[in-house]
Protein backbone atom coordinates (compact mmCIF):
# COMPACT_ATOMS: atom_id res chain seq x y z
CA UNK A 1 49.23 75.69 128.45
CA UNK A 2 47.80 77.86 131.31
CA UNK A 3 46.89 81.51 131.14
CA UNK A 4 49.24 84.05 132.27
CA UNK A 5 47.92 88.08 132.39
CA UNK A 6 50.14 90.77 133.35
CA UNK A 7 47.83 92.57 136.05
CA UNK A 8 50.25 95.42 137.38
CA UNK A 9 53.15 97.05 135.22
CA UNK A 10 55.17 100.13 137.37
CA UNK A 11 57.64 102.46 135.57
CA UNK A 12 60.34 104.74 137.55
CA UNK A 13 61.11 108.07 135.45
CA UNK A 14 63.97 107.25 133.40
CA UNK A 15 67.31 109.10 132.59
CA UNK A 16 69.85 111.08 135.21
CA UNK A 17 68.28 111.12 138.50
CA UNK A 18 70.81 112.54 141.14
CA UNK A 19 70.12 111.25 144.90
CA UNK A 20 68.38 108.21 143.78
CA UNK A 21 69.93 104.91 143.59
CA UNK A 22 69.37 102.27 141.19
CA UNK A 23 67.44 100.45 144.41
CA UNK A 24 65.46 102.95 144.95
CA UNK A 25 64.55 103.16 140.93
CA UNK A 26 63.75 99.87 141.21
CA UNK A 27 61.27 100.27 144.25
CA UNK A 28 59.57 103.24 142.68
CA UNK A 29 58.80 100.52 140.15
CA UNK A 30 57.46 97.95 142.32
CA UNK A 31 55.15 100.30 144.20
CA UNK A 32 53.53 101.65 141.13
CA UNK A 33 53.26 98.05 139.57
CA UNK A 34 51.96 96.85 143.11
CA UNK A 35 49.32 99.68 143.03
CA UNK A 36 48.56 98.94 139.58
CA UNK A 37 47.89 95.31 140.42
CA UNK A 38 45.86 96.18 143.31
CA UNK A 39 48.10 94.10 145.50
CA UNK A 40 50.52 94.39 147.82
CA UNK A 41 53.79 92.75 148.52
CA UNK A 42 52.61 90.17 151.32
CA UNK A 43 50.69 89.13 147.99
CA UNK A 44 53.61 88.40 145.64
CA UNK A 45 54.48 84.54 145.98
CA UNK A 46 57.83 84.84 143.70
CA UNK A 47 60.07 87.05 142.29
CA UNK A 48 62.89 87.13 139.85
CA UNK A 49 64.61 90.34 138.88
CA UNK A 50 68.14 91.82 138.08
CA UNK A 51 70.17 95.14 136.73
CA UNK A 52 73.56 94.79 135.32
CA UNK A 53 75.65 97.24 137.86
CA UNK A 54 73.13 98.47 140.14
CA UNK A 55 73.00 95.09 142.96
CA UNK A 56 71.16 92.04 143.70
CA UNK A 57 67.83 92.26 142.64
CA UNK A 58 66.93 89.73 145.84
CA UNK A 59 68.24 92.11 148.30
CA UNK A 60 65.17 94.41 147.66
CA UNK A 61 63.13 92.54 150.16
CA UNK A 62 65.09 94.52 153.19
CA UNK A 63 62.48 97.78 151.99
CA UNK A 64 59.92 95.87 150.54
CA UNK A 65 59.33 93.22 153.13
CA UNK A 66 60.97 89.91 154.53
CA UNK A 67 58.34 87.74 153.76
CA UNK A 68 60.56 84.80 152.70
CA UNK A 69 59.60 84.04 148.76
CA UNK A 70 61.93 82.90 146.37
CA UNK A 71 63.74 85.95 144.53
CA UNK A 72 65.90 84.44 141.78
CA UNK A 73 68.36 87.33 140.17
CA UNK A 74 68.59 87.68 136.79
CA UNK A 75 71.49 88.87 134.80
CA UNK A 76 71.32 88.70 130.82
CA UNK A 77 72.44 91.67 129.15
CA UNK A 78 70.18 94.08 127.59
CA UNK A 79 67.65 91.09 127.78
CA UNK A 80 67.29 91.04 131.62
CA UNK A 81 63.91 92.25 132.27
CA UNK A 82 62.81 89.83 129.69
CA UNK A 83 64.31 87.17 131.15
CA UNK A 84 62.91 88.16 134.35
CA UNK A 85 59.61 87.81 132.95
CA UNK A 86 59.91 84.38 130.96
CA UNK A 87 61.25 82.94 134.72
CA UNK A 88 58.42 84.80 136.27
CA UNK A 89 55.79 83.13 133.54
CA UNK A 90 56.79 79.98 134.00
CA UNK A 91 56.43 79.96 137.76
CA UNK A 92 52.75 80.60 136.80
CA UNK A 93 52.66 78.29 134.15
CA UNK A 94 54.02 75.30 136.27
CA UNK A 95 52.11 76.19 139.50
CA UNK A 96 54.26 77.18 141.76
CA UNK A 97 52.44 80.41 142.28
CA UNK A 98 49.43 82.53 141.36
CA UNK A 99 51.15 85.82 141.11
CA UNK A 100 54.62 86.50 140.36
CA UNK A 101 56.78 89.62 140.15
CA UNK A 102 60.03 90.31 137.26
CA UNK A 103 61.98 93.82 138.04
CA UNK A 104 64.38 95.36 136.33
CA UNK A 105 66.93 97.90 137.13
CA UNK A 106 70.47 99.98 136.56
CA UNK A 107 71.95 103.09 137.08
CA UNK A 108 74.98 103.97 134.76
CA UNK A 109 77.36 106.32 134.93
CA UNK A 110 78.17 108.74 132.15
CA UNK A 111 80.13 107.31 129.20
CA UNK A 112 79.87 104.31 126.83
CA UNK A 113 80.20 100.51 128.51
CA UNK A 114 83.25 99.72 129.37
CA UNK A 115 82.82 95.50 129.89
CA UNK A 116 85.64 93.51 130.77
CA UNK A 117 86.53 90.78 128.20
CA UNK A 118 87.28 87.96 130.33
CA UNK A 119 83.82 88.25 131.99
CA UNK A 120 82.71 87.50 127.96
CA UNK A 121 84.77 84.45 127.68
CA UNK A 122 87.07 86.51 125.31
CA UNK A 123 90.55 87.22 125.76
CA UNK A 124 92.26 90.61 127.41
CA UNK A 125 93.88 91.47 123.90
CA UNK A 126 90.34 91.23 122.43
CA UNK A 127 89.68 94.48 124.53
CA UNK A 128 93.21 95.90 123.72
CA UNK A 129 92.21 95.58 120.47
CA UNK A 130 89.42 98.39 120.71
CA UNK A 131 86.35 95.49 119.76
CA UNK A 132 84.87 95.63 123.12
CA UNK A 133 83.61 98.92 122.05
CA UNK A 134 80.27 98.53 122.12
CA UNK A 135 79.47 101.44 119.07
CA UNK A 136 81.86 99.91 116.78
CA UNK A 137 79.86 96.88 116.25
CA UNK A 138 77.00 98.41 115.67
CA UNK A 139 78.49 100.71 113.26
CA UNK A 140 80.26 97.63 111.55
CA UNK A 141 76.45 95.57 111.59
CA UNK A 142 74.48 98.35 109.98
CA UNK A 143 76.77 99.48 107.14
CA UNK A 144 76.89 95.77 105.86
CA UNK A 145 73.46 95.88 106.33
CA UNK A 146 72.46 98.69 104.36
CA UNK A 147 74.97 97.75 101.40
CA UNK A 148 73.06 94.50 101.57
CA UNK A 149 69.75 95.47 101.59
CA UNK A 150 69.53 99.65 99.84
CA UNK A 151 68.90 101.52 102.76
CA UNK A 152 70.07 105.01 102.61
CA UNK A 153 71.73 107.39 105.60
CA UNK A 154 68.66 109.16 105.81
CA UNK A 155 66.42 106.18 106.85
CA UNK A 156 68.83 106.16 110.34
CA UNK A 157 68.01 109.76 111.08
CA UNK A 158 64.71 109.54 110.42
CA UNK A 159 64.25 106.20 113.39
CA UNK A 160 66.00 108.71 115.24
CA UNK A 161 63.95 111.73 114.73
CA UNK A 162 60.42 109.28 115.42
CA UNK A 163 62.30 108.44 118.43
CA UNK A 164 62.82 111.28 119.95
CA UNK A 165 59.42 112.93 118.84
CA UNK A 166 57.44 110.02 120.65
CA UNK A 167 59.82 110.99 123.68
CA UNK A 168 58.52 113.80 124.18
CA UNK A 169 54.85 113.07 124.42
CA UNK A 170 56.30 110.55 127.40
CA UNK A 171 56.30 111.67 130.64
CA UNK A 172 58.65 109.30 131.94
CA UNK A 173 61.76 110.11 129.27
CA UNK A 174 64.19 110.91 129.66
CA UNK A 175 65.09 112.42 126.04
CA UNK A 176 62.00 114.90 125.60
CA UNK A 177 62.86 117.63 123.21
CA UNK A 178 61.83 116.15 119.39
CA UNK A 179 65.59 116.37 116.97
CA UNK A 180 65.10 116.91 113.69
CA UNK A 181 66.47 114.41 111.31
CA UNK A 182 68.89 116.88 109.52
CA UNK A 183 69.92 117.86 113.10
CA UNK A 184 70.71 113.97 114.16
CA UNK A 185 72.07 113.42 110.60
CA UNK A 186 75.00 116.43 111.22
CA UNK A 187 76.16 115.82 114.22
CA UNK A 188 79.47 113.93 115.39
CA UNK A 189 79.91 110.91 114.09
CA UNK A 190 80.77 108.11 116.53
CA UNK A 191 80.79 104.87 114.22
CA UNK A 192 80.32 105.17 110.35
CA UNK A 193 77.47 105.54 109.27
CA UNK A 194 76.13 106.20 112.96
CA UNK A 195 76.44 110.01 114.71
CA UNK A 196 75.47 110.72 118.18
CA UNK A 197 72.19 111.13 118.54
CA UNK A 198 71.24 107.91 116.86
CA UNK A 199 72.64 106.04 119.83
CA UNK A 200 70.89 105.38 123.16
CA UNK A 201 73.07 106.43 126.51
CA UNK A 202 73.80 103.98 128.95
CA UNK A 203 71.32 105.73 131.41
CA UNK A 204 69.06 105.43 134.78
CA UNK A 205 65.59 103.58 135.87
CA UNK A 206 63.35 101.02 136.98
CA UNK A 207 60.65 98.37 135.82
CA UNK A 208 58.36 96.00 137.19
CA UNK A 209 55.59 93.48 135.90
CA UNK A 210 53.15 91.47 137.75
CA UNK A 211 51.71 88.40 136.53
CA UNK A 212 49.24 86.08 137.62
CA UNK A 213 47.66 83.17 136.80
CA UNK A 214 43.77 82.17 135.28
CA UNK A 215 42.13 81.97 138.87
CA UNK A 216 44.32 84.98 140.28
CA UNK A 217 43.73 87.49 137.41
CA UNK A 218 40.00 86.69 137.46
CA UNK A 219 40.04 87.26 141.33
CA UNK A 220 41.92 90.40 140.95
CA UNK A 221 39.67 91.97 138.18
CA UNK A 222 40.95 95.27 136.98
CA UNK A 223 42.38 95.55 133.70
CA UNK A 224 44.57 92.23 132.76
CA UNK A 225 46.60 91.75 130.09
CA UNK A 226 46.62 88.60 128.54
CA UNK A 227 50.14 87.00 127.91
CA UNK A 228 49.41 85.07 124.52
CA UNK A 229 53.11 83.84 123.76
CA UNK A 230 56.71 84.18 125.55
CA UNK A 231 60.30 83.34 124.36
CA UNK A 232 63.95 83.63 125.40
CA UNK A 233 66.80 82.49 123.48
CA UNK A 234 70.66 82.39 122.59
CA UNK A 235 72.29 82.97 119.28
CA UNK A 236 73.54 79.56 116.86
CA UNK A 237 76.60 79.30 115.45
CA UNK A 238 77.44 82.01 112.46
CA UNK A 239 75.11 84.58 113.83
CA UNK A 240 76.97 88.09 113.68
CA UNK A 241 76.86 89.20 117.55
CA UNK A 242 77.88 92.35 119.94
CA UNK A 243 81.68 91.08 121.29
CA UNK A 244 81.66 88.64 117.92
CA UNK A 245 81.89 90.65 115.21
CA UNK A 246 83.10 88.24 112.42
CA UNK A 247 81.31 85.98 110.79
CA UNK A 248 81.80 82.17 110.60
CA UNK A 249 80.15 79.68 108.51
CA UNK A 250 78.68 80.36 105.21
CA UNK A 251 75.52 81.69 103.88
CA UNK A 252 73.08 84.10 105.71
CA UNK A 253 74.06 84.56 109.12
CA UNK A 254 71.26 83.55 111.82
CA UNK A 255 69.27 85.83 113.84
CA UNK A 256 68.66 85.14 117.28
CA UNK A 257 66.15 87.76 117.23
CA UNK A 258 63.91 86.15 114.06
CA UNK A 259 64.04 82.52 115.99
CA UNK A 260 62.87 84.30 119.60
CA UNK A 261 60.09 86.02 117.76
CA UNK A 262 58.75 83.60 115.48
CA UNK A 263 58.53 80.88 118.65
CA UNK A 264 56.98 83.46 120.65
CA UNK A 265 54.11 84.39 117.76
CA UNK A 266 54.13 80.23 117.15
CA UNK A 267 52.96 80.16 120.77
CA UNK A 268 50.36 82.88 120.98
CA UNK A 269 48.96 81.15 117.61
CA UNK A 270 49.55 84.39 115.85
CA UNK A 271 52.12 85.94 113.16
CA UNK A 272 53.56 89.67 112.30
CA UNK A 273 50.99 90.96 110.71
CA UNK A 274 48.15 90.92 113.95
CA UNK A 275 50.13 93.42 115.63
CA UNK A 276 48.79 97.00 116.10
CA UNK A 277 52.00 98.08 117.94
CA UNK A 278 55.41 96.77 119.08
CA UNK A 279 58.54 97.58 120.78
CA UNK A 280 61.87 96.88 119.24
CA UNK A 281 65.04 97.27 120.73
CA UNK A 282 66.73 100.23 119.47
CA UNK A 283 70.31 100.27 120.88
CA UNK A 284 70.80 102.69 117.83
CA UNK A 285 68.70 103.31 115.23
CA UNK A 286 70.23 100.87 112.89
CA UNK A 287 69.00 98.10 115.24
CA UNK A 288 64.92 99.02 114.80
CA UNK A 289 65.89 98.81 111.32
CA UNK A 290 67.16 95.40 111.36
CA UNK A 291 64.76 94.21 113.65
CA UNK A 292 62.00 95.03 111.65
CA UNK A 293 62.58 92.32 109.39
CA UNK A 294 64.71 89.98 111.83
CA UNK A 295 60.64 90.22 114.13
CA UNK A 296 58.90 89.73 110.58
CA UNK A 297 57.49 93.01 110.41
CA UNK A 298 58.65 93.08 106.50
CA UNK A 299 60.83 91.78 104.07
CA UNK A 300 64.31 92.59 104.15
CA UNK A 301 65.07 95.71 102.59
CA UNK A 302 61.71 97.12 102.43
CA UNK A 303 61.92 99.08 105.81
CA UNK A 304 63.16 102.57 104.47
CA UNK A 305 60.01 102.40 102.40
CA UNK A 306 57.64 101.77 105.44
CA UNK A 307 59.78 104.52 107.26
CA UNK A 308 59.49 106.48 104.46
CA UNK A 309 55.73 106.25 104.42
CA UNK A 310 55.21 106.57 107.79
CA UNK A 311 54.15 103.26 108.66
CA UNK A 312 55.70 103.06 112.15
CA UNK A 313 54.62 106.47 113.39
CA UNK A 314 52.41 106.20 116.00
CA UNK A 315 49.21 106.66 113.65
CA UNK A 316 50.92 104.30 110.99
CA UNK A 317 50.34 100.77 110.02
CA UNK A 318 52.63 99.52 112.99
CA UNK A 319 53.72 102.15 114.99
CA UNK A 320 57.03 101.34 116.70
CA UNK A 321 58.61 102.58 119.95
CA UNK A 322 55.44 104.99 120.65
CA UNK A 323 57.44 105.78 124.46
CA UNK A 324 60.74 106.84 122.13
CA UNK A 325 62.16 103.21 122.46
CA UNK A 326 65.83 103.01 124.59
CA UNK A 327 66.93 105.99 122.00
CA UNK A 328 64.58 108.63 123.85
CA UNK A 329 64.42 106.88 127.21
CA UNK A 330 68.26 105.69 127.58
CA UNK A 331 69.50 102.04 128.00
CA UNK A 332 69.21 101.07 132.04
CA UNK A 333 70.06 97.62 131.03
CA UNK A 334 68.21 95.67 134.01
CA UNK A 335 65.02 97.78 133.15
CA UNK A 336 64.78 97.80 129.22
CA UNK A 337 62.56 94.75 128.80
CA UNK A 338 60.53 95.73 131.31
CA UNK A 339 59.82 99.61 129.83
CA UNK A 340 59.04 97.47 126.62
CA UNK A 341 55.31 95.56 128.43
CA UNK A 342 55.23 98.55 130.47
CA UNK A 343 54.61 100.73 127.22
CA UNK A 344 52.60 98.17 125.42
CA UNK A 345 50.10 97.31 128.41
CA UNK A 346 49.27 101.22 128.85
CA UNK A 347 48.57 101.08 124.59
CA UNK A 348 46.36 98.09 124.70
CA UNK A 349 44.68 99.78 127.83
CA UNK A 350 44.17 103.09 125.71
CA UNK A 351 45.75 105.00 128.62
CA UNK A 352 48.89 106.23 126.65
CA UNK A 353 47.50 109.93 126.07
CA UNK A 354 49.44 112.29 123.60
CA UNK A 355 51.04 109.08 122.41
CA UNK A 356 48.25 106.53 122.42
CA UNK A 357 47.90 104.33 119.16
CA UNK A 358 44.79 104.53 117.60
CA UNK A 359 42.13 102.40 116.41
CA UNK A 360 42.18 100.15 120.03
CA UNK A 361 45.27 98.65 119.50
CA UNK A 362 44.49 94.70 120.44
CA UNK A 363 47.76 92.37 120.09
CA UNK A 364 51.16 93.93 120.91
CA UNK A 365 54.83 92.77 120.42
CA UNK A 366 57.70 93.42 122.74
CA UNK A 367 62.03 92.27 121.44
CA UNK A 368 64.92 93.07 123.51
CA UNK A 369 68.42 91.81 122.13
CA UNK A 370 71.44 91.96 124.13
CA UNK A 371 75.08 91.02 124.15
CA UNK A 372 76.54 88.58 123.26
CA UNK A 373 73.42 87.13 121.32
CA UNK A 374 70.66 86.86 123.51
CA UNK A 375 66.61 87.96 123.11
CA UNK A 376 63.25 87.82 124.10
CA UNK A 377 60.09 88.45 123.06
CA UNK A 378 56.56 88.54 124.33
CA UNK A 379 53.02 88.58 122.05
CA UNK A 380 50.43 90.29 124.31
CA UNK A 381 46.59 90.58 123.60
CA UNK A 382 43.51 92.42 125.01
C-alpha cells in the first residue's frame, strides 16, 4: 500500500465567532493548512470536504480559486472530517493525485440539535416521542455503562475537569477557563448522571488537512506526517447507537468504534499500546470513557483507575484530548475530525507549547463517532 503523509494541517479558532460565516471558518482553515504545506491552491489536485449546516463544501472554490478539480462533499455526522480524509487518502493511495485536500466545517446556532427524524430513516412520532434528543441517549448509554462496568460519578467530572484544563493552554478554544470537578459535578443536570458542563455545545469552526503522496511529500520537504493506518465504518446489527437507543440481539452489543480502530491499528501494523497520545471523541465525558476501552486503550472497567491515576493527563501514560477534546473546543460537526490530526500533527511535531506531550511523542491515534453509528480512525507516526 502506498505512503500517504499529512504535509499541511490549518485550524480556524473555534467557538462563537460573530461576523464570520461557517465559509469563511472554513477558508481560514485552508489558508493556514495551505501555508503549512508550503503550497498553494493551484497545487491541490482534489478535494473532498463537508459541514453539516454550514453549505457545500465544493462551493469554496468561488474564494479559493476555479481551477476545476474534483471537490466531492462529505456529509457523515460527527464523523465528517474523517471521512473527508479516508476519501482524500485514497485518492492518493489509488493515484489519482499527489496531493489532496479534506475540510471540515459548521457553524451552529445556540441550543442542542434539533435533527429531523425522517432525514434518519425514523418515523415523525420517534421525535414526538422526545428520543431525538440528542443528551438523552447519552445519558441513557453511560449510566448502563457505569452499572456495568463500576465507574463512579466522579470519574465524569473529572474527564471534564482534564478537558477543560487542557483548553485553556489552547489558543484556539473556545472553552479556556479550567472548571473544577466539584464545580462540573454541581451544576444542572441535563441527563442523569450527566450535568452541563460535561457536554460539548454544538459550536463554530474550521479544519483542513493536506495529504500527499511518497514522491510529493519528499518533494515538498518540511515536516510530514506519516499516515500509518486509516479506517471508516458503520455500526452491525445490535450495536446501541445515537437515534437507536434499544438494544436488539443478545449478548454484548457491538462497537462500531472498537471494529474502526482495531482495522485502522491492523493497517499501520501497530496496536493500543504504541500510542504516546490520542484523540477521542468526547461528545460528553461519558463518551472518552467508553471509548477508552471501545479504541483498546484498557480493559473495560479499568478507566476510572487510569483517570484516577492520571494516566491521560497530558504528562500521563496516554494523555488524551491534550487541545480539551470537543468538550473545551465545542462540537462544529463538519470540523471535529479534522481538529482531531490537527492536534495530533502539532504533538508529534513538538510544537504544541503549554500543552505539548512529553517524551517526543512518536505514534498518535485520532476516533470520531457520530450518529447514527458511524467512526473513523487514523494511526499517525513520526
Amino acid at each position: 500500500m502506498s505512503t500517504v503523509s499529512i504535509v499541511g494541517a490549518g485550524l480556524s479558532k473555534f467557538g462563537r465567532q460573530p461576523g464570520k460565516s461557517g465559509r469563511q471558518l472554513a477558508l481560514d482553515a485552508i489558508a493556514s493548512a495551505l501555508t503549512d504545506a508550503g503550497i498553494a491552491w493551484t497545487d491541490v489536485q482534489v478535494a473532498f470536504g463537508g459541514s453539516d449546516g454550514s453549505g457545500l463544501a465544493d462551493t469554496l472554490v468561488s474564494e479559493l480559486g476555479l481551477t476545476g478539480i474534483p471537490f466531492t462533499n462529505v456529509k457523515n455526522g460527527c464523523a465528517t472530517g474523517g471521512s473527508a480524509l479516508v476519501s482524500a487518502v485514497n485518492a492518493i493511495r489509488s493515484g489519482a493525485a499527489d496531493i489532496a485536500l479534506a475540510v471540515g466545517f459548521d457553524k451552529h446556532p445556540r441550543g442542542a440539535f434539533d435533527p429531523a427524524p425522517e432525514d434518519w430513516g425514523l418515523p415523525v412520532g420517534y421525535g414526538e416521542a422526545g428520543l431525538m434528543v440528542t443528551t438523552q441517549f447519552f445519558g441513557i448509554k453511560i449510566a448502563r455503562y457505569m452499572r456495568e462496568h463500576a465507574i463512579s460519578a466522579p470519574t465524569l467530572a473529572a474527564v471534564a475537569e482534564k478537558a477543560y484544563r487542557n483548553g485553556s493552554l489552547n489558543p484556539n478554544a473556545w472553552r479556556r477557563e479550567p472548571i473544577s470537578s466539584e464545580e462540573i459535578a454541581a451544576a444542572d443536570m441535563v441527563n442523569d448522571p450527566l450535568t452541563r458542563y460535561m457536554f460539548c455545545s454544538p459550536g463554530e469552526g474550521g479544519a483542513a488537512v493536506v495529504v500527499a503522496s511518497e514522491a510529493a511529500a519528499r518533494r515538498l520537504g518540511g515536516r510530514p506526517v506519516q499516515l500509518r493506518g486509516i479506517s471508516a465504518g458503520t455500526r452491525r446489527f445490535g450495536s446501541f447507537e445515537v437515534f437507536g437507543p434499544s438494544i436488539q440481539g443478545r449478548g454484548t452489543p457491538p462497537s462500531v468504534s472498537t471494529s474502526t480502530a482495531a482495522a485502522a491499528f491492523e493497517q499501520a501494523g501497530l496496536g493500543p499500546s504504541d500510542v504516546d497520545v490520542a484523540q477521542l471523541q468526547d461528545t460528553e465525558s461519558g463518551a472518552e470513557i467508553m471509548h477508552m476501552a471501545e479504541c483498546g486503550f484498557c480493559e473495560h472497567g479499568e478507566q476510572e483507575k487510569l483517570i484516577v491515576a492520571g494516566e491521560t493527563e497530558i504528562g500521563g501514560r496516554i494523555p488524551i484530548n491534550t487541545d480539551g477534546g470537543c468538550i473545551a473546543n465545542g462540537e462544529p460537526i463538519g470540523a471535529s475530525g479534522l481538529r482531531q490530526i490537527h492536534e495530533i500533527v502539532t504533538q508529534l511535531r513538538g510544537e504544541a507549547g503549554a500543552r505539548q506531550v512529553p517524551g517526543h511523542p512518536r505514534i498518535g491515534f485520532t476516533h470520531v463517532y457520530g450518529a447514527p453509528g458511524i467512526s473513523a480512525c487514523t494511526v499517525l507516526s513520526v
